[in-house]
N, C-alpha and C. Protein backbone atom coordinates (compact mmCIF):
# COMPACT_ATOMS: atom_id res chain seq x y z
N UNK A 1 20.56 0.50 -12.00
CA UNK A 1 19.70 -0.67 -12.11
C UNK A 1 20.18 -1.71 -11.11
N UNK A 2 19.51 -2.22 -10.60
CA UNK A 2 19.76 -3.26 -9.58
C UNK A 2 20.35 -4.61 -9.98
N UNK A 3 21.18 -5.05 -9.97
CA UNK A 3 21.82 -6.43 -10.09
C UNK A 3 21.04 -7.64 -9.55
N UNK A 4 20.49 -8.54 -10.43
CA UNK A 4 20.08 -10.12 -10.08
C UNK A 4 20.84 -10.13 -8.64
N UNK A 5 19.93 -10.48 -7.71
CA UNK A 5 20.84 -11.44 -7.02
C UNK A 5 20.21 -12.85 -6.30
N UNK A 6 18.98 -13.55 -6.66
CA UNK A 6 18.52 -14.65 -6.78
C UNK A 6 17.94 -15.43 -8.39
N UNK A 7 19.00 -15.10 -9.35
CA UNK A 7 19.09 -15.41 -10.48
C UNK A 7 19.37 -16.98 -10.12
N UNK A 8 18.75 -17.96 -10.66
CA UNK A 8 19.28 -19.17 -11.10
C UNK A 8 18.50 -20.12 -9.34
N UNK A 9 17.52 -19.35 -8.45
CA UNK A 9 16.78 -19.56 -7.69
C UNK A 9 15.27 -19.59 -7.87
N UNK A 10 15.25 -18.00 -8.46
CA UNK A 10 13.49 -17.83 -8.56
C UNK A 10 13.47 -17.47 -10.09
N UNK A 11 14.28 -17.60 -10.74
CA UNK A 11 14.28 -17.04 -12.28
C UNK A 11 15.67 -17.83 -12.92
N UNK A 12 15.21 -18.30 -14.36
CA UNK A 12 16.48 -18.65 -14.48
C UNK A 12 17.79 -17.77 -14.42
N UNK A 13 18.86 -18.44 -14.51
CA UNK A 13 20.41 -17.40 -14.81
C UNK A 13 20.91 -17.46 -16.13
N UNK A 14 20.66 -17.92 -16.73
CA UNK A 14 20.77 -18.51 -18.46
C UNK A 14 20.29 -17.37 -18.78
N UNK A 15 20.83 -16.21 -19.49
CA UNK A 15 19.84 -15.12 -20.45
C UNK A 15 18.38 -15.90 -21.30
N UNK A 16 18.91 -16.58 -21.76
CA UNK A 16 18.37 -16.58 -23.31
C UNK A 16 17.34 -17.61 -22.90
N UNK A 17 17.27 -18.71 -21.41
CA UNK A 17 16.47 -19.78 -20.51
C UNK A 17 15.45 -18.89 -19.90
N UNK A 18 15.75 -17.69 -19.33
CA UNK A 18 15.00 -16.58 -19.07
C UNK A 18 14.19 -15.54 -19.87
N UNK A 19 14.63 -15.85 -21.53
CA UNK A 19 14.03 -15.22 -22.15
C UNK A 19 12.88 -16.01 -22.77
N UNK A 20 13.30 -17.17 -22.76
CA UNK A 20 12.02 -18.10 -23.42
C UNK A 20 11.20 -18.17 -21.78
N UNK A 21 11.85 -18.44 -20.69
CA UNK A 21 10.29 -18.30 -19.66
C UNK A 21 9.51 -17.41 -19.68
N UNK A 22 9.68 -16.59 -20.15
CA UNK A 22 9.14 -14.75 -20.02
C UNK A 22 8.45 -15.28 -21.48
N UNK A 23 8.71 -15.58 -22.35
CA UNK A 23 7.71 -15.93 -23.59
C UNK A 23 6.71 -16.59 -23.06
N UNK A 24 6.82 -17.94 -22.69
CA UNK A 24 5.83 -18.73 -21.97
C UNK A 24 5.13 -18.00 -21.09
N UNK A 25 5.42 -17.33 -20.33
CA UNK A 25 4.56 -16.88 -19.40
C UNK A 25 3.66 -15.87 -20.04
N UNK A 26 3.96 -15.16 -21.11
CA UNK A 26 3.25 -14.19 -21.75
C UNK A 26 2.36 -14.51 -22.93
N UNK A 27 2.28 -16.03 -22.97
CA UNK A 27 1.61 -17.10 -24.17
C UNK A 27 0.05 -17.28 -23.58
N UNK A 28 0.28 -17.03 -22.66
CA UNK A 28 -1.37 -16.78 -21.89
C UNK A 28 -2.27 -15.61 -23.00
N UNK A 29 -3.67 -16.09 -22.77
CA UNK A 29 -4.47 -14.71 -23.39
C UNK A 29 -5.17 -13.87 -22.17
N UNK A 30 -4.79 -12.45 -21.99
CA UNK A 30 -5.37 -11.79 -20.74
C UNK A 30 -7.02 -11.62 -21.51
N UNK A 31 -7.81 -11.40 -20.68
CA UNK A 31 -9.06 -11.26 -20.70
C UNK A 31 -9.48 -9.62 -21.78
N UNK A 32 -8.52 -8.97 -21.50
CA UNK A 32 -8.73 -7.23 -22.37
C UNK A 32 -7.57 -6.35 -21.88
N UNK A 33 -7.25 -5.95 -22.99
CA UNK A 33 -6.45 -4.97 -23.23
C UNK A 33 -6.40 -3.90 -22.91
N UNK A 34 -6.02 -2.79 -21.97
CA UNK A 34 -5.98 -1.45 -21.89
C UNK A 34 -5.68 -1.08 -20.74
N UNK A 35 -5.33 -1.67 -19.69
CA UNK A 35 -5.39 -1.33 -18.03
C UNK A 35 -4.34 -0.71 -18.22
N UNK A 36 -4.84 0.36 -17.36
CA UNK A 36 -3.85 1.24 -16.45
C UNK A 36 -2.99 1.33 -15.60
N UNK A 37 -3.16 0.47 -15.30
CA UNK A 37 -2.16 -0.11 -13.84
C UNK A 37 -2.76 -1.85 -13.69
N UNK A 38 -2.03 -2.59 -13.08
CA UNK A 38 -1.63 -3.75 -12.84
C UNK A 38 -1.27 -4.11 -11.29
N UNK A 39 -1.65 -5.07 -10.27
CA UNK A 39 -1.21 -5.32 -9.42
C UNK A 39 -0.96 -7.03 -9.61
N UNK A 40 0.16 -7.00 -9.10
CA UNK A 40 0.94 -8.53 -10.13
C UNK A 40 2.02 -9.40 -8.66
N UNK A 41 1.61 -10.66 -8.65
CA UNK A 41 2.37 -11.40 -7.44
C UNK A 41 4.06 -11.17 -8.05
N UNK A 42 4.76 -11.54 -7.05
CA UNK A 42 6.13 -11.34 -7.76
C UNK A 42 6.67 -12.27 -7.13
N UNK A 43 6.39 -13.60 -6.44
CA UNK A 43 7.18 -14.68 -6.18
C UNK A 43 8.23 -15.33 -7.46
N UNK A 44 8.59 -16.27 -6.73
CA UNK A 44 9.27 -17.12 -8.38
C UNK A 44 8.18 -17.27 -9.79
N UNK A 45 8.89 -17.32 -10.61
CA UNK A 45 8.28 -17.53 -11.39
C UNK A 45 7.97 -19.47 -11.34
N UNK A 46 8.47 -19.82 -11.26
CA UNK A 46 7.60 -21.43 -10.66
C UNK A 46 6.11 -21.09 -10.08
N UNK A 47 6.48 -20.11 -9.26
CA UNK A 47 5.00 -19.69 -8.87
C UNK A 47 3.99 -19.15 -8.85
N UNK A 48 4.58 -18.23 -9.37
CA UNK A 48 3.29 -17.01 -10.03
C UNK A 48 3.82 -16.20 -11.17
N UNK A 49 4.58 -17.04 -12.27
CA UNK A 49 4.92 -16.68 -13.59
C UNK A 49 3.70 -16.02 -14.36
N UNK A 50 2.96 -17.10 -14.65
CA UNK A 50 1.87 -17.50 -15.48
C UNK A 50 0.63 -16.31 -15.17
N UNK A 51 0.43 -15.97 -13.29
CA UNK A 51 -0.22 -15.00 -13.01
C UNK A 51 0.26 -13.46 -13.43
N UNK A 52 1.29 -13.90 -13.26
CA UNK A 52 1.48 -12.42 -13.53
C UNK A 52 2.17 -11.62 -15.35
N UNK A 53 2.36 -12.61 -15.39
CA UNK A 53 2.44 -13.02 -17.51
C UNK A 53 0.72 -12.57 -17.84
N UNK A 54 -0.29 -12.90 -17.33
CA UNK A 54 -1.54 -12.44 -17.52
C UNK A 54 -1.72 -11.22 -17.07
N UNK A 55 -1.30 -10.79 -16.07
CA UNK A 55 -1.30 -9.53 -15.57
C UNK A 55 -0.75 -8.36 -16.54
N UNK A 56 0.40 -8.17 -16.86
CA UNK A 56 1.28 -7.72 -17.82
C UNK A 56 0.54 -7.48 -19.08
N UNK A 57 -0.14 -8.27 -19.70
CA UNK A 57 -0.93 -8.39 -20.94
C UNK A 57 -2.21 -7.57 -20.83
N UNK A 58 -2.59 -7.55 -19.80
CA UNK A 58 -3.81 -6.82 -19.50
C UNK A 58 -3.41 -5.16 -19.82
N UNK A 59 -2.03 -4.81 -19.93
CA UNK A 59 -1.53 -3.23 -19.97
C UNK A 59 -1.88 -3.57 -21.37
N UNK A 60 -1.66 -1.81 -21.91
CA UNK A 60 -2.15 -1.71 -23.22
C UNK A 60 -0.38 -2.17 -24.33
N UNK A 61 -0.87 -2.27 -25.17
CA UNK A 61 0.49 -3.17 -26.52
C UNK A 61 1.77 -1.68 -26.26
N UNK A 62 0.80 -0.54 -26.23
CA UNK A 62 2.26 0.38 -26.79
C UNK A 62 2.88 0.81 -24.80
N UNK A 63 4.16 0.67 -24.99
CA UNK A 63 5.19 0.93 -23.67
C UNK A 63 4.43 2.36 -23.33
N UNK A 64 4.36 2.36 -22.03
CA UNK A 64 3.76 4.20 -21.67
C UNK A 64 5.54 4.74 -21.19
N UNK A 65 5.20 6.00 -20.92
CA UNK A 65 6.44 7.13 -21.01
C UNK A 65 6.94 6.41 -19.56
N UNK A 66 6.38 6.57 -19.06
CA UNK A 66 6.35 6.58 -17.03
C UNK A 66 5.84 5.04 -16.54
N UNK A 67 6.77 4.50 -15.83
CA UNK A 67 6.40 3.02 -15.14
C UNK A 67 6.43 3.63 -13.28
N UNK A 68 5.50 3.34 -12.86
CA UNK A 68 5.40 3.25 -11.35
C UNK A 68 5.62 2.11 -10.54
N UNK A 69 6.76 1.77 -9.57
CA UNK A 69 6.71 -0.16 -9.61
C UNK A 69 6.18 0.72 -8.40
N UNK A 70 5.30 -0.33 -7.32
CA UNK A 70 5.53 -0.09 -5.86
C UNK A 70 5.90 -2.08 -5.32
N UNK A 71 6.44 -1.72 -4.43
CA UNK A 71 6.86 -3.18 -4.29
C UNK A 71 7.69 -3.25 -2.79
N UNK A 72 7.62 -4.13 -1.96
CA UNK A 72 8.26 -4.49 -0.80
C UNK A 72 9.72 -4.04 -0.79
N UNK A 73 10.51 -3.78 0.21
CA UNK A 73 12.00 -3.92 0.56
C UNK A 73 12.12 -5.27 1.18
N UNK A 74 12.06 -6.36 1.21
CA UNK A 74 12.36 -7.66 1.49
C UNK A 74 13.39 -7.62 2.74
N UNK A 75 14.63 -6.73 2.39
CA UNK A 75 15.86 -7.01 2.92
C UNK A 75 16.04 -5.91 4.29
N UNK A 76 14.98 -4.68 4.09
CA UNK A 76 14.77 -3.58 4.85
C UNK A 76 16.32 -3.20 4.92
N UNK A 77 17.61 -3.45 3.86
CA UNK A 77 18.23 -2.79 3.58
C UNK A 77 18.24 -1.02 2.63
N UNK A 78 19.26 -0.63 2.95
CA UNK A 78 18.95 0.47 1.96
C UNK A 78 18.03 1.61 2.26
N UNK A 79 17.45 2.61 1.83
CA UNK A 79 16.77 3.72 1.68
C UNK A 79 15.42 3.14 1.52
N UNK A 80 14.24 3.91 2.82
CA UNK A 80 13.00 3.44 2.39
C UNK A 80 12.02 3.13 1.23
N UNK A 81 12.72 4.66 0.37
CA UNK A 81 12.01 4.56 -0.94
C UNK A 81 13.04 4.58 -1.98
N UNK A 82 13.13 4.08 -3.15
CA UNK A 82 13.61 4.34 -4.25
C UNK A 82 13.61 4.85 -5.58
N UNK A 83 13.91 5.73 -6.22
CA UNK A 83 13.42 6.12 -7.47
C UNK A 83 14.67 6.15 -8.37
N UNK A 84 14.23 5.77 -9.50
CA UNK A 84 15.47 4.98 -10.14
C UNK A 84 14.67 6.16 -12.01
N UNK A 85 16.05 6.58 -12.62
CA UNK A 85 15.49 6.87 -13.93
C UNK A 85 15.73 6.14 -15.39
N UNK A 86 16.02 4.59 -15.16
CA UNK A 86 16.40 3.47 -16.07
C UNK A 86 15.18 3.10 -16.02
C-alpha cells in the first residue's frame, strides 16, 4: 500500500480530522444508486472533496469483490503500471 505523502497538504494528517472530512464529503445525496464505475476528480479535497464524495455514492451500498483505480503517475517515478492486491 502506498504511504501518504502529501498528508496534512491536500488531506488532513490527523486520522480521525480525516475521518470526519470523508463523512462530510459523503453527507451529499448522489442523484441514484447503482453505477458501475465512477470517474471522480482527485485534487485536494478543499477542492473537489464534495465532487467526488458524490461520485462515490453513486456506486452501489454493498463493496464489489474487484476495485479498478486508473489514475495518473504525477511523479513519472516508478513502473508505468501498477497492480497492487490490498
Amino acid at each position: 500500500m502506498r504511504k501518504p505523502v502529501v498528508a496534512g497538504r491536500f488531506y488532513p494528517q490527523d486520522r480521525q480530522e480525516l475521518a470526519n472530512a470523508v463523512d462530510i464529503m459523503l453527507s451529499g445525496k448522489a442523484v441514484k444508486r447503482g453505477a458501475w464505475g465512477i470517474i471522480s476528480p482527485h485534487a485536494g479535497y478543499v477542492f473537489s472533496g464534495n465532487c467526488a464524495g458524490l461520485a462515490v455514492q453513486a456506486l452501489p451500498e454493498e463493496a464489489p469483490d474487484t476495485v479498478v483505480l486508473l489514475g495518473p503517475n504525477h511523479t513519472g517515478a516508478g513502473q508505468p503500471i501498477s497492480v497492487s492486491d490490498e
